[in-house]
N, C-alpha and C. Protein backbone atom coordinates (compact mmCIF):
# COMPACT_ATOMS: atom_id res chain seq x y z
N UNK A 1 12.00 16.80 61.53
CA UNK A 1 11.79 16.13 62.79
C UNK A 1 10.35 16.30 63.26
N UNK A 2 9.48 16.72 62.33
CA UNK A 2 8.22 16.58 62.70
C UNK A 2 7.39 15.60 63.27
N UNK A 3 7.63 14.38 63.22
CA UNK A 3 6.96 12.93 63.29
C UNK A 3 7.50 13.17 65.22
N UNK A 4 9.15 13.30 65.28
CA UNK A 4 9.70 13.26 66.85
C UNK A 4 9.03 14.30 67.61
N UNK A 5 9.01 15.45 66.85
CA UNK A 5 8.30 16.71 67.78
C UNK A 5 6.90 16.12 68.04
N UNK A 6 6.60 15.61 67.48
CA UNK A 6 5.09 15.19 67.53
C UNK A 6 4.76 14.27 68.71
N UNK A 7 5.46 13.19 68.51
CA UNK A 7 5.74 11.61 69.26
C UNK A 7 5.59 12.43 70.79
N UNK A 8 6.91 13.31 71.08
CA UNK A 8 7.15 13.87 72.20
C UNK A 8 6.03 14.89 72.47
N UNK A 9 5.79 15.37 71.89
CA UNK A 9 4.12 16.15 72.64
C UNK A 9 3.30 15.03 73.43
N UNK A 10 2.96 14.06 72.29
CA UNK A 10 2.04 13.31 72.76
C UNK A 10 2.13 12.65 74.29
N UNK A 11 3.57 12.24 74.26
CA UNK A 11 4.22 11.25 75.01
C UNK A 11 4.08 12.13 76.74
N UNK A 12 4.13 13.37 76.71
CA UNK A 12 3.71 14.66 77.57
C UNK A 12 2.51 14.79 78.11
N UNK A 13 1.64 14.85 77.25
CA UNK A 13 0.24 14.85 77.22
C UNK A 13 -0.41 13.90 77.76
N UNK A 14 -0.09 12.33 76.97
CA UNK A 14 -0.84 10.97 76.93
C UNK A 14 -0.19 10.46 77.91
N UNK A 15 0.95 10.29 78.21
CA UNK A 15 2.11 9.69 78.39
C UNK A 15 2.38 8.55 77.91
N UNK A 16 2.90 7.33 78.64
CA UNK A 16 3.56 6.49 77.61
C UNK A 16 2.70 5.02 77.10
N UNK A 17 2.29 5.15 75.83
CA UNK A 17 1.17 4.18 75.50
C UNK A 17 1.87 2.84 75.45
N UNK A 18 1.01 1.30 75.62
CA UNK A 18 1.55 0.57 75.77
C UNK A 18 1.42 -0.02 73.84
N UNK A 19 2.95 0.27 73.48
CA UNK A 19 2.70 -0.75 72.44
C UNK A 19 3.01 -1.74 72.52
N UNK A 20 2.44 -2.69 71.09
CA UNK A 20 3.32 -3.87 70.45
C UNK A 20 4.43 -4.12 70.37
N UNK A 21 5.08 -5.54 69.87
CA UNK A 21 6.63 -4.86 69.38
C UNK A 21 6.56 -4.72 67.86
N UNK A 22 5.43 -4.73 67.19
CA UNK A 22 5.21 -4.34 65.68
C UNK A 22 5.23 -2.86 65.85
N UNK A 23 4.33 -1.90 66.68
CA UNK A 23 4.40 -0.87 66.87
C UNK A 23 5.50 -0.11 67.11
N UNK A 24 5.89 -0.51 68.35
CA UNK A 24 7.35 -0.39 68.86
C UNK A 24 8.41 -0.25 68.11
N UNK A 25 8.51 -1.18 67.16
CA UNK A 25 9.36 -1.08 65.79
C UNK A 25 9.31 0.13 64.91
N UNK A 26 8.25 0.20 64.54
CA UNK A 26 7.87 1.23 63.43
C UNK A 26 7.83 2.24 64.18
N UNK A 27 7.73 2.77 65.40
CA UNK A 27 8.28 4.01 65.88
C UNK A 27 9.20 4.34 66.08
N UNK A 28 10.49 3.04 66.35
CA UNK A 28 11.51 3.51 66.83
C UNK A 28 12.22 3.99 65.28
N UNK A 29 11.61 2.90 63.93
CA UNK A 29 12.50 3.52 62.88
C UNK A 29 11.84 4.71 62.25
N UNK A 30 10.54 5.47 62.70
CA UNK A 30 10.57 6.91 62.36
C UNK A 30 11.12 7.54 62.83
N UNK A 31 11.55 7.29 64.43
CA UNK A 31 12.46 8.42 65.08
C UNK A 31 13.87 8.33 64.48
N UNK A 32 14.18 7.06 64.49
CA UNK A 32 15.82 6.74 63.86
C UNK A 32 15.91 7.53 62.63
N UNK A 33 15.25 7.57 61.45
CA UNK A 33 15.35 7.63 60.56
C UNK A 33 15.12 9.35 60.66
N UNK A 34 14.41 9.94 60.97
CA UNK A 34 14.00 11.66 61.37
C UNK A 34 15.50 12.01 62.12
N UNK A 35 16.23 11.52 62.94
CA UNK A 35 17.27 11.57 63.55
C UNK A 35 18.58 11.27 62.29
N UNK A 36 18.36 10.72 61.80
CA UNK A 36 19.86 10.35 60.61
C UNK A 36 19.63 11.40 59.43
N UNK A 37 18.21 11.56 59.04
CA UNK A 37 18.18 12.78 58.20
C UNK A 37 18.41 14.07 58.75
N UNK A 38 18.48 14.44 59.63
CA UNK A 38 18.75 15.61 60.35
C UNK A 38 20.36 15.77 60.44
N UNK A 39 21.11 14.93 61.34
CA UNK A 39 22.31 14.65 61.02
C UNK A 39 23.09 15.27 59.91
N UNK A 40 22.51 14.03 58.64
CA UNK A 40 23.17 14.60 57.61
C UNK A 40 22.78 15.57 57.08
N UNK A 41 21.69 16.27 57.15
CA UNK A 41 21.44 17.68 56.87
C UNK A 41 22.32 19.21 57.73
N UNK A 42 22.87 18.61 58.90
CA UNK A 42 23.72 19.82 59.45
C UNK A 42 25.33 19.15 59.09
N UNK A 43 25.62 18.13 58.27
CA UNK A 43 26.52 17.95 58.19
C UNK A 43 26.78 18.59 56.48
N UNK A 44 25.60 18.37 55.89
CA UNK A 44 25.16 18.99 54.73
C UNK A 44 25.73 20.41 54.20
N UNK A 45 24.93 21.04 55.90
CA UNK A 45 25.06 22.33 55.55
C UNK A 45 26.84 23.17 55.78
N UNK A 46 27.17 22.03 56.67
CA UNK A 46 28.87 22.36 57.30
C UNK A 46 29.63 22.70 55.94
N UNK A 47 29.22 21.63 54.59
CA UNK A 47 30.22 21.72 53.75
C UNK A 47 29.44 21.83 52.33
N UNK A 48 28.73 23.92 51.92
CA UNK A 48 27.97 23.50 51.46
C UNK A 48 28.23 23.36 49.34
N UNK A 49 29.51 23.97 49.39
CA UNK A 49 30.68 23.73 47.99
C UNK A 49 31.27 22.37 47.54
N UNK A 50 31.71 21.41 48.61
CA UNK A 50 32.37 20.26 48.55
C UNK A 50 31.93 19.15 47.70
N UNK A 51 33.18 19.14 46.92
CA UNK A 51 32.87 18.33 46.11
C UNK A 51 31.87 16.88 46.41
N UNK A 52 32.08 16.23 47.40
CA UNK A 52 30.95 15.11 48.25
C UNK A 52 29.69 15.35 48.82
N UNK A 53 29.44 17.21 48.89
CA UNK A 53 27.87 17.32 49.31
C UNK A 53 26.93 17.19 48.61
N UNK A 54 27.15 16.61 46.92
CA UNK A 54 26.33 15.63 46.54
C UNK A 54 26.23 14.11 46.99
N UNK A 55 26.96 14.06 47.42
CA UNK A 55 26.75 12.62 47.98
C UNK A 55 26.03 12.49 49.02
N UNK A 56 25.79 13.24 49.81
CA UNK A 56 25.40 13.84 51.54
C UNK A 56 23.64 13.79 51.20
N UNK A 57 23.33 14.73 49.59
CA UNK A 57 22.16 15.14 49.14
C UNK A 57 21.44 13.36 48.75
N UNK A 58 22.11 12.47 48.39
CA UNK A 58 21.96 11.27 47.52
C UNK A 58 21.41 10.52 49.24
N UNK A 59 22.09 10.54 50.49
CA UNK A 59 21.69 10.26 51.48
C UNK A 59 20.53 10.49 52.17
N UNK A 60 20.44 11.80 52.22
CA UNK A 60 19.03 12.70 52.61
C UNK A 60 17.63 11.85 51.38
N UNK A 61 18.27 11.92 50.75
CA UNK A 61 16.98 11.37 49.70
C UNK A 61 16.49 9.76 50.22
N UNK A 62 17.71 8.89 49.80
CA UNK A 62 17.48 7.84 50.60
C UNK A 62 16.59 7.90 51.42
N UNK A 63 17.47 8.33 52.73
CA UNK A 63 16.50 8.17 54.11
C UNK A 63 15.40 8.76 53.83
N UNK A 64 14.70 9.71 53.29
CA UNK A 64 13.96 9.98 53.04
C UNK A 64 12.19 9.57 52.80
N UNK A 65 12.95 8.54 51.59
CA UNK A 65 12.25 7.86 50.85
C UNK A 65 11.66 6.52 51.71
N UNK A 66 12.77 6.33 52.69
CA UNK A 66 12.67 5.22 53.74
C UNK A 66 11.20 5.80 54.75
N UNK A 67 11.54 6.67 55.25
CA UNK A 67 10.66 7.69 55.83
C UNK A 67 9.24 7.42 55.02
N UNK A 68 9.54 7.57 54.01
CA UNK A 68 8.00 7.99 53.79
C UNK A 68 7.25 6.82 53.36
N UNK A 69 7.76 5.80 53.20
CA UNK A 69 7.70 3.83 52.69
C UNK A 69 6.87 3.94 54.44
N UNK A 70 7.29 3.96 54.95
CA UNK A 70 6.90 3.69 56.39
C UNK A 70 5.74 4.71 56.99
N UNK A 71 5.89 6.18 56.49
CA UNK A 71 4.60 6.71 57.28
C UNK A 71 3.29 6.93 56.14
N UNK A 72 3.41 6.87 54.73
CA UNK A 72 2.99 6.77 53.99
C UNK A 72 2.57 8.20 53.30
N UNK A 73 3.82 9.02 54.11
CA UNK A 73 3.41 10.40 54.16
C UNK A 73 2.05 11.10 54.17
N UNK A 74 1.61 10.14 55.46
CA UNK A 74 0.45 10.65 56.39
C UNK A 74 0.68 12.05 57.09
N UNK A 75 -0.62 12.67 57.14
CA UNK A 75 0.08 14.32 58.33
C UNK A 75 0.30 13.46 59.41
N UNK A 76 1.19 14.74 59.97
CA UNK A 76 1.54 13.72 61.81
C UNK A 76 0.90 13.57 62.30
N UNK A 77 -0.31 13.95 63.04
CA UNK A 77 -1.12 13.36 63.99
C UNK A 77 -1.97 12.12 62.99
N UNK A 78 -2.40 12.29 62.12
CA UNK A 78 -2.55 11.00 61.48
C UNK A 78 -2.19 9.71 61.31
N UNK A 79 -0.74 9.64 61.00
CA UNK A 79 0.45 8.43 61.63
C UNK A 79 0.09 7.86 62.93
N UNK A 80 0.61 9.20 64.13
CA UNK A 80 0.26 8.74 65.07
C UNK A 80 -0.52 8.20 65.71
N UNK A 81 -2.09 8.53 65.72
CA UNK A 81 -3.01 8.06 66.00
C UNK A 81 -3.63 6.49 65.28
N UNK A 82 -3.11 6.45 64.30
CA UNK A 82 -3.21 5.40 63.33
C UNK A 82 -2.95 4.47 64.04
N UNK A 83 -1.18 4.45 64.49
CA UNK A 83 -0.02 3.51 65.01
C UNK A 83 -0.39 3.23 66.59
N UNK A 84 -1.26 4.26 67.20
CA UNK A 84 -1.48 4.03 68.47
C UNK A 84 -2.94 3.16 68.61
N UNK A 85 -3.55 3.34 67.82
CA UNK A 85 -4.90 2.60 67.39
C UNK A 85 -4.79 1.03 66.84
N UNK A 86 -4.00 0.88 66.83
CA UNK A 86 -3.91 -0.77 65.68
C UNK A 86 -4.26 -1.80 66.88
């Protein structure tokens, strides 16, 4: 949840910048997506023998990969400032 911890500092600090709705977009699906991997990572950890917590692991990767298509696995303040700059 690094990208959200981040967002929310800023959002404290700066307060609330006016984006795009291109911007707007692409932030809301880093938070979505930082939020669904988390999820299934404490749902992960609930069941960590079960025969389906490979399947749970096959998810995390996914979203993952989604995650990083989108921030380009930039450091966080990098992203951010990027996305607030366009």
């Amino acid at each position: 949840m690094k990208y959200t911890s981040y967002l929310s500092l800023l959002l404290k600090t700066r307060g609330m910048p006016h984006f795009t709705e291109d911007q707007y977009r692409t932030a809301m699906n880093v938070l979505s997506l930082e939020n669904r991997i988390d999820g299934i990572a404490r749902a992960r950890r609930l069941i960590p023998f079960n025969k389906d917590s490979g399947k749970l692991d096959l998810l995390i990767y996914k979203e993952e990969r989604k995650l990083t298509e989108i921030t380009g696995n930039s450091p966080v303040e990098h992203f951010w400032e990027q996305l607030f700059n366009q």
